[in-house]
C-alpha atoms as a PDB file:
ATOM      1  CA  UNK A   1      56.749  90.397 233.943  1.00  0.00           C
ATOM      2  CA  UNK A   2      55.331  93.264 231.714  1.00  0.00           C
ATOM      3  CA  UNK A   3      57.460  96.173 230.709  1.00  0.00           C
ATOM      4  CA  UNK A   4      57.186  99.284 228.649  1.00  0.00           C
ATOM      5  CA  UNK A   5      58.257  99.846 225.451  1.00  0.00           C
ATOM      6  CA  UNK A   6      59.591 103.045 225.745  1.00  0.00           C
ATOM      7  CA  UNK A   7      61.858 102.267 228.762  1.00  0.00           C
ATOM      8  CA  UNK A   8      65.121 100.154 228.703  1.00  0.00           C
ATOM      9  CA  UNK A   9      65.355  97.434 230.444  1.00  0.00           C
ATOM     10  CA  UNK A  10      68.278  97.034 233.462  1.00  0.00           C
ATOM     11  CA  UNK A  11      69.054  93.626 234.487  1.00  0.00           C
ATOM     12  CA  UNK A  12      71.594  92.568 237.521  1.00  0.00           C
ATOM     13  CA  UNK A  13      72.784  89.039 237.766  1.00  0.00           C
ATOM     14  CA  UNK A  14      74.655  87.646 241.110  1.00  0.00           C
ATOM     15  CA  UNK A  15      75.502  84.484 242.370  1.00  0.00           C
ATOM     16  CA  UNK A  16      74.371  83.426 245.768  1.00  0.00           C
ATOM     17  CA  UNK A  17      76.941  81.120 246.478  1.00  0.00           C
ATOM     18  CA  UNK A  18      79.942  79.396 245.227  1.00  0.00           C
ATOM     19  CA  UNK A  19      81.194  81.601 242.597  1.00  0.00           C
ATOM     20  CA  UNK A  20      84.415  83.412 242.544  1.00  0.00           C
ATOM     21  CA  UNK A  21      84.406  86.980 241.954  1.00  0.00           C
ATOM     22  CA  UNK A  22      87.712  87.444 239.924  1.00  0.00           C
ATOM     23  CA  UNK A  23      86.843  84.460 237.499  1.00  0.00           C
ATOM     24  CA  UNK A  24      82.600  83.666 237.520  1.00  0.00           C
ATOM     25  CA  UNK A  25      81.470  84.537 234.049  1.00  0.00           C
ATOM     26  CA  UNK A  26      78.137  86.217 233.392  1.00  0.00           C
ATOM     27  CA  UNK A  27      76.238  85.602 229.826  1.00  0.00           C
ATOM     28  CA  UNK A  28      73.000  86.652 229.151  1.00  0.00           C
ATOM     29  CA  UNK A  29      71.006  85.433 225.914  1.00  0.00           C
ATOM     30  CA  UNK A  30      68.237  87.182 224.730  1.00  0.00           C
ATOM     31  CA  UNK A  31      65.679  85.218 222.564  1.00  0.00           C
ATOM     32  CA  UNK A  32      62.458  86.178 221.085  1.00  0.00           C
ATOM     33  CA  UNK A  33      59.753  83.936 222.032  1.00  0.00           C
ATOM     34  CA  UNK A  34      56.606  82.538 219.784  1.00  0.00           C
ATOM     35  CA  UNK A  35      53.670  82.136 221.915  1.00  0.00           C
ATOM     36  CA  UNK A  36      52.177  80.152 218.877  1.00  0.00           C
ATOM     37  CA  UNK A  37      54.762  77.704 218.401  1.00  0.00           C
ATOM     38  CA  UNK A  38      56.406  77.993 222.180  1.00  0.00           C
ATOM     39  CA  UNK A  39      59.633  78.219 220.985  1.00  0.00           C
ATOM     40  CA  UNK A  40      62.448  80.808 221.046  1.00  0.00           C
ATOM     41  CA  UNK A  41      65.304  82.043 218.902  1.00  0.00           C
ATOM     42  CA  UNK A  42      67.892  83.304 219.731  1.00  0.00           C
ATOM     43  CA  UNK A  43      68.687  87.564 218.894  1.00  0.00           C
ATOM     44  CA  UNK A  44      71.962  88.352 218.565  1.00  0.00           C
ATOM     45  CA  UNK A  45      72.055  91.980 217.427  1.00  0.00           C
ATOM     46  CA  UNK A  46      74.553  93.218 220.531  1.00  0.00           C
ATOM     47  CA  UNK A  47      73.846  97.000 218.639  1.00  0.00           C
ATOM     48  CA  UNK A  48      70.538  96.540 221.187  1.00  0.00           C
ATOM     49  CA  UNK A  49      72.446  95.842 224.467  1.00  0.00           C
ATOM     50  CA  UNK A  50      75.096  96.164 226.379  1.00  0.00           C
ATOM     51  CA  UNK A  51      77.227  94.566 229.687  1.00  0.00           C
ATOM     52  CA  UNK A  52      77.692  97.036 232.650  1.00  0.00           C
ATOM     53  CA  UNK A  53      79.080  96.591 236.109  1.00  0.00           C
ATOM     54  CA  UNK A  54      82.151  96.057 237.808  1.00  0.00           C
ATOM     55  CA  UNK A  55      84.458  92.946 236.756  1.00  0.00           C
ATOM     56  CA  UNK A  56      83.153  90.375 236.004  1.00  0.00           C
ATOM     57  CA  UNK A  57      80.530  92.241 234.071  1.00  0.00           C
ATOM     58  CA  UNK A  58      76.715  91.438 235.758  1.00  0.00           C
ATOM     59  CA  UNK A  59      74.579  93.666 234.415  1.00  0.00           C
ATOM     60  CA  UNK A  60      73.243  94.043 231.150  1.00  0.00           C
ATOM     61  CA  UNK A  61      71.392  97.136 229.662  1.00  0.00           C
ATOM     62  CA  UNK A  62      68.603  96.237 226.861  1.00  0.00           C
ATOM     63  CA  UNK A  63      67.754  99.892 224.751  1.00  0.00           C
ATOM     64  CA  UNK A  64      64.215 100.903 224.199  1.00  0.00           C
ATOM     65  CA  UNK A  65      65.405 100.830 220.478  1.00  0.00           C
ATOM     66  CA  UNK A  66      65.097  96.729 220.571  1.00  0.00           C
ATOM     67  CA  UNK A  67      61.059  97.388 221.320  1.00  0.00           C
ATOM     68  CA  UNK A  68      60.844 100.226 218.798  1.00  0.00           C
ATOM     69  CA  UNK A  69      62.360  98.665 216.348  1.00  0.00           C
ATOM     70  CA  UNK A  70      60.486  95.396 217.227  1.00  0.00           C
ATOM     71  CA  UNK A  71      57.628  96.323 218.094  1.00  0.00           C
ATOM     72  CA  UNK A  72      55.573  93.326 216.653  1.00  0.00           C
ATOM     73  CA  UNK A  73      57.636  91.355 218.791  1.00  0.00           C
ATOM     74  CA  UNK A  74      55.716  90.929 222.465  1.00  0.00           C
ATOM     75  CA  UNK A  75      57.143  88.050 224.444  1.00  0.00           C
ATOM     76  CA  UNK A  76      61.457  88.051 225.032  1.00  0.00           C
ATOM     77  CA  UNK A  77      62.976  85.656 227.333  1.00  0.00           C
ATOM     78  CA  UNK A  78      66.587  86.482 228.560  1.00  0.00           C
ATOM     79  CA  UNK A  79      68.414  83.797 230.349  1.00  0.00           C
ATOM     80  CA  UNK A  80      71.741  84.554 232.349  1.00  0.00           C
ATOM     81  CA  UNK A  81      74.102  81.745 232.430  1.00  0.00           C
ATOM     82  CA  UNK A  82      77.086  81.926 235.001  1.00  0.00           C
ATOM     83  CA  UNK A  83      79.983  79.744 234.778  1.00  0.00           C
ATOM     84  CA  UNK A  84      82.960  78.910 237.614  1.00  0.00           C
ATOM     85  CA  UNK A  85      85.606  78.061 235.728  1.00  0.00           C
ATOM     86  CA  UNK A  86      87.721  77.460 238.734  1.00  0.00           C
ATOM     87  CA  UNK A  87      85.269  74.686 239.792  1.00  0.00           C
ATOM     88  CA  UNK A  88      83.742  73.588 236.636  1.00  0.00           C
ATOM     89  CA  UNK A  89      80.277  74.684 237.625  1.00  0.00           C
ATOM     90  CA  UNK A  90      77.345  76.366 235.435  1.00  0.00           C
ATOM     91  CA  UNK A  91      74.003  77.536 236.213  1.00  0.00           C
ATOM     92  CA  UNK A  92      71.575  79.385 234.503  1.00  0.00           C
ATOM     93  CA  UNK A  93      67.941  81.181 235.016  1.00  0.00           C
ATOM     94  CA  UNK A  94      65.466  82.574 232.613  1.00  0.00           C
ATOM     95  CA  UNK A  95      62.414  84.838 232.435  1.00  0.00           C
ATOM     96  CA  UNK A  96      59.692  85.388 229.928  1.00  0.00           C
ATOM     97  CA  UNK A  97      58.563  89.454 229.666  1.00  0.00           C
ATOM     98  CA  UNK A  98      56.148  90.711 228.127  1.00  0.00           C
ATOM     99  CA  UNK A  99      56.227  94.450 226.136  1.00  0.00           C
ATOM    100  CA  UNK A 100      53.572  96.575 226.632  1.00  0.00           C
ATOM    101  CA  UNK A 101      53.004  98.884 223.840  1.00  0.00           C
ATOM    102  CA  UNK A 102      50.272 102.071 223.607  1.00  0.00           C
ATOM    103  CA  UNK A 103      47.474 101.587 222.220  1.00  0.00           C
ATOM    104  CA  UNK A 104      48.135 102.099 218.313  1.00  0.00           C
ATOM    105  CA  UNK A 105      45.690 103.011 214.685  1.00  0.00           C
ATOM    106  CA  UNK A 106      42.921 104.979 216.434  1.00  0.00           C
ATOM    107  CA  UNK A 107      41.374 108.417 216.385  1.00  0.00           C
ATOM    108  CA  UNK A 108      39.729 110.455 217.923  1.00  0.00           C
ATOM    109  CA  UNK A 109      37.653 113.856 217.325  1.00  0.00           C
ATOM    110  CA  UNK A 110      36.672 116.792 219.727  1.00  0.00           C
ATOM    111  CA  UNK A 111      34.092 118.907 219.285  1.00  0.00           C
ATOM    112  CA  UNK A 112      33.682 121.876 218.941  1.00  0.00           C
ATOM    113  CA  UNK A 113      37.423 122.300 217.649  1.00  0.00           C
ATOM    114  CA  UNK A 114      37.635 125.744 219.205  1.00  0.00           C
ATOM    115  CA  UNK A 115      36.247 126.914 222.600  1.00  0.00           C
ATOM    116  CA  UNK A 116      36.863 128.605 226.039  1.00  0.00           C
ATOM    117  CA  UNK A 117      37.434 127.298 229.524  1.00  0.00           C
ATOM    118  CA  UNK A 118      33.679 127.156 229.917  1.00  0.00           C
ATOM    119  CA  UNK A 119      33.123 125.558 226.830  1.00  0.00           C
ATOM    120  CA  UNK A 120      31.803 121.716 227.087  1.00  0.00           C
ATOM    121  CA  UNK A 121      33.835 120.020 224.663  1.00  0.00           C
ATOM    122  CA  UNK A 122      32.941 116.369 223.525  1.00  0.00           C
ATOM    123  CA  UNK A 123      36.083 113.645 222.514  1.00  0.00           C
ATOM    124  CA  UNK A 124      35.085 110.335 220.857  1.00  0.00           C
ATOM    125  CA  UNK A 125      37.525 108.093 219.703  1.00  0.00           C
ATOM    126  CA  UNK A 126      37.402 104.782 217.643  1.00  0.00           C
ATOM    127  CA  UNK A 127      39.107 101.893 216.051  1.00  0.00           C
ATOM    128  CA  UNK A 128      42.224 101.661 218.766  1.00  0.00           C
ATOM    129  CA  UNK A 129      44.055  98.294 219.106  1.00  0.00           C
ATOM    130  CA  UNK A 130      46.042  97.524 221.844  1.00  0.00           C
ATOM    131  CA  UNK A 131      47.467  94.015 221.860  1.00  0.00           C
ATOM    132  CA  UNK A 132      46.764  93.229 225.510  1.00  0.00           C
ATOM    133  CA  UNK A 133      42.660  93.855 224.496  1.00  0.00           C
ATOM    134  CA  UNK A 134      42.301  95.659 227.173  1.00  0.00           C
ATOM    135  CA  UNK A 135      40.581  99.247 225.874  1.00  0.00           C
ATOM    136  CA  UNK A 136      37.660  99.161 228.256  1.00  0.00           C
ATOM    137  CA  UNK A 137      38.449 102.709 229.395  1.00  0.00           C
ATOM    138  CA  UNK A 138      39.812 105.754 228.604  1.00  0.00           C
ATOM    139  CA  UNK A 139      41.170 109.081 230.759  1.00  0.00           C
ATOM    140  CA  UNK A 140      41.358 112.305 229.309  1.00  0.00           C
ATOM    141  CA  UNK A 141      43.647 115.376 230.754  1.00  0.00           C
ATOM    142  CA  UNK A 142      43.728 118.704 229.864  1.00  0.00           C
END
């Protein structure tokens, strides 16, 4: 899953069967994953998230902040956990995501700088990196 990095991400958890809704607990953990090493650790700054949603609490909010202010970091993985305490039962899911951040370092020139609506204006632009590679086109709007 690929997301932006100037969006928050919404998450809803739910059980399908089995839980109780007065006493199933929800927990997410959020890690940051190392595609070199394929391994994860665990973030624990709760100033990036937050639980929503009626008792017990499903949801969970991440801010755009957490890619901002990461923004080197590229692959999360959140898992939700949910525990019936009533029955002694746990089970858990997980998902890998992927940020996608705009292209980043480049410039890019227009010529001539001044002009009319019937001037023919030329843009080039050079040394953009995007981490995904891809950069094999551009659009233009004015």
């Amino acid at each position: 899953m690929k997301i932006n990095a100037n969006d928050q991400l919404d998450l809803r958890g739910f059980c399908l069967s089995g839980c109780d809704n007065e006493t199933t607990i929800f927990t997410y953990n959020l890690y940051m994953f190392n595609t070199t090493s394929k391994t994860s650790q665990k973030f624990s700054n709760s100033s990036y998230y937050y639980y929503t949603g009626v008792d017990p609490q499903t949801d969970l909010t991440i801010k755009e902040d957490l890619f901002q202010d990461y923004s080197s970091q590229i692959v999360w993985n959140i898992e939700l956990v949910v525990f019936v305490p009533n029955k002694n039962v746990t089970g858990s899911a997980s998902i890998l995501f992927f940020v996608n951040y705009p292209p980043r370092n480049g410039q890019c020139d227009i010529n001539p700088k001044n002009g009319s609506t019937e001037t023919l204006f030329s843009i080039s632009c050079c040394n953009w990196f995007d981490a995904d590679g891809n950069l094999d086109s551009y659009a233009y709007y004015g």
